[in-house]
Protein backbone atom coordinates (compact mmCIF):
# COMPACT_ATOMS: atom_id res chain seq x y z
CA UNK A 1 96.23 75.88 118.85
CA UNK A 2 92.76 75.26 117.49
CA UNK A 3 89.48 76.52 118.52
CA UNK A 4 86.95 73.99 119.24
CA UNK A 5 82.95 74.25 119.77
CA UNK A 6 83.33 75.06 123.88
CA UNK A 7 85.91 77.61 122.70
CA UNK A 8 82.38 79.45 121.27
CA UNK A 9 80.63 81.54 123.84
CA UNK A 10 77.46 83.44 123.61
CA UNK A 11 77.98 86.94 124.64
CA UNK A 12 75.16 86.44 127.20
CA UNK A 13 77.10 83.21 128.77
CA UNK A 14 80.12 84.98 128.48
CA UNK A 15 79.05 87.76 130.26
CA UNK A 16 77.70 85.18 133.50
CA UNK A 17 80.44 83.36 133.18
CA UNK A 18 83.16 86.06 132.98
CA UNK A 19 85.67 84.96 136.05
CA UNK A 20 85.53 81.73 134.69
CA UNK A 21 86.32 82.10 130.94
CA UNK A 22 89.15 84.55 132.29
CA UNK A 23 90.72 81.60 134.40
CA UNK A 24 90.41 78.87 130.93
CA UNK A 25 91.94 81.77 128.81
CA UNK A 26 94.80 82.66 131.42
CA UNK A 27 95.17 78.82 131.65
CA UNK A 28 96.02 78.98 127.13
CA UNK A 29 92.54 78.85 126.23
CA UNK A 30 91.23 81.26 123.56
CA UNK A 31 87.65 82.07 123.28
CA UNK A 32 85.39 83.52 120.49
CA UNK A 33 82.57 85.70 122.07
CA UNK A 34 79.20 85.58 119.66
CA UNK A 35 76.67 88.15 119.72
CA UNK A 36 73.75 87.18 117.94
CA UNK A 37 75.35 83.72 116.08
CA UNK A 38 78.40 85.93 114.65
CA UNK A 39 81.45 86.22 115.59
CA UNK A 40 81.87 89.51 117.94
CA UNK A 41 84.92 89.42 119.70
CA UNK A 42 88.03 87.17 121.29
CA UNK A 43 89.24 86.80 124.99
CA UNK A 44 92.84 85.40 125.07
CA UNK A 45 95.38 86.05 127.48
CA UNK A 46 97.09 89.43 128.12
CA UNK A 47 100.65 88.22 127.13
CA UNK A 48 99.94 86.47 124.08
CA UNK A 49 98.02 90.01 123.02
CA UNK A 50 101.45 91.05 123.51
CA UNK A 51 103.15 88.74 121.41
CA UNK A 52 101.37 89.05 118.72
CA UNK A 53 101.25 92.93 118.98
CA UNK A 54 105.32 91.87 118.40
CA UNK A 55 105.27 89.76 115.77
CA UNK A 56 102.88 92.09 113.87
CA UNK A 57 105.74 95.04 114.71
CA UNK A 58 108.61 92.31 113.30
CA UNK A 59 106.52 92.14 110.34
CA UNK A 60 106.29 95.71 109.55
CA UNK A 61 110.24 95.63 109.95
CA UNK A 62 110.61 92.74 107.44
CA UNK A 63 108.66 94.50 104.56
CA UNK A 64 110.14 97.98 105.40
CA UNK A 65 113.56 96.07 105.23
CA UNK A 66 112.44 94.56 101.87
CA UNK A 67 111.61 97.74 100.16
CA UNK A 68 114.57 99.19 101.17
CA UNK A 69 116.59 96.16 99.64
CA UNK A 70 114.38 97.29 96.62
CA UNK A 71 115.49 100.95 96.39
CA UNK A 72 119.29 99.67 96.86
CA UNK A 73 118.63 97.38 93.74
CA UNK A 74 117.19 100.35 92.24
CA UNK A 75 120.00 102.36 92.41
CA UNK A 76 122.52 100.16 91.50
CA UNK A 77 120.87 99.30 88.01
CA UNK A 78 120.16 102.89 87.59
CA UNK A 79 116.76 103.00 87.82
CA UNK A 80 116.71 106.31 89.55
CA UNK A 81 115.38 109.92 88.57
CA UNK A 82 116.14 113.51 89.76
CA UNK A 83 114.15 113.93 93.09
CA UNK A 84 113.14 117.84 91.88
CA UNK A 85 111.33 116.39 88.86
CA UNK A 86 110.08 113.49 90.20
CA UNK A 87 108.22 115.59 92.88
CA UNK A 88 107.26 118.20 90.08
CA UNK A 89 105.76 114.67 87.96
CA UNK A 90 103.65 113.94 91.07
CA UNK A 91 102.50 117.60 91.91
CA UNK A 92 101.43 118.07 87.71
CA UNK A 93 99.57 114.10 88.31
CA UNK A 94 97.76 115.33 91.51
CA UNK A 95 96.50 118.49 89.62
C-alpha cells in the first residue's frame, strides 16, 4: 500500500481532525503526521501494529535459526575451540 500526498498530515490538522483520521486509518489508511515539514510520526491501525510487531518477532527467529545452522556447520568441519580458553582469549582481549 502506498502513501500518497492526503496520506501527509500536519500535526496541527491532525490534531483537529483526530476522530476523523482515526476512522480513514481503521478503514486501511496509513497516515504520516508532520511537525514542522518533517516527518514526526505514523497513525495506522491497531492490528496491523500488531502484525508487524509479528513479522519483526518471525524475523528475529529466522536469523537466530540461521546462526544456529552456522554453529552446526561449525562443528561439523571442526572449527571449534575449548570453551575454557576461548573465554580466557576474550577476558586477556577485554583487559
Amino acid at each position: 500500500m502506498g502513501i500518497s500526498a492526503s496520506d501527509i498530515v500536519p500535526f496541527s490538522l491532525a490534531r483537529a481532525n483526530l476522530s476523523e483520521l482515526a476512522e480513514q486509518v481503521k478503514a486501511g489508511a496509513e497516515k504520516i503526521i508532520t511537525k514542522n515539514g518533517e516527518s514526526y510520526i505514523a497513525l495506522i491501525d491497531a492490528q496491523r501494529l500488531d502484525y508487524y510487531h509479528q513479522l519483526e518477532r518471525e524475523h528475529i527467529h529466522l536469523l537466530l535459526i540461521d546462526d544456529a545452522g552456522k554453529g552446526l556447520d561449525d562443528v561439523a568441519a571442526g572449527r571449534v575451540k575449548d570453551a575454557r580458553s576461548a573465554l580466557q582469549s576474550l577476558k586477556r582481549r577485554r583487559s
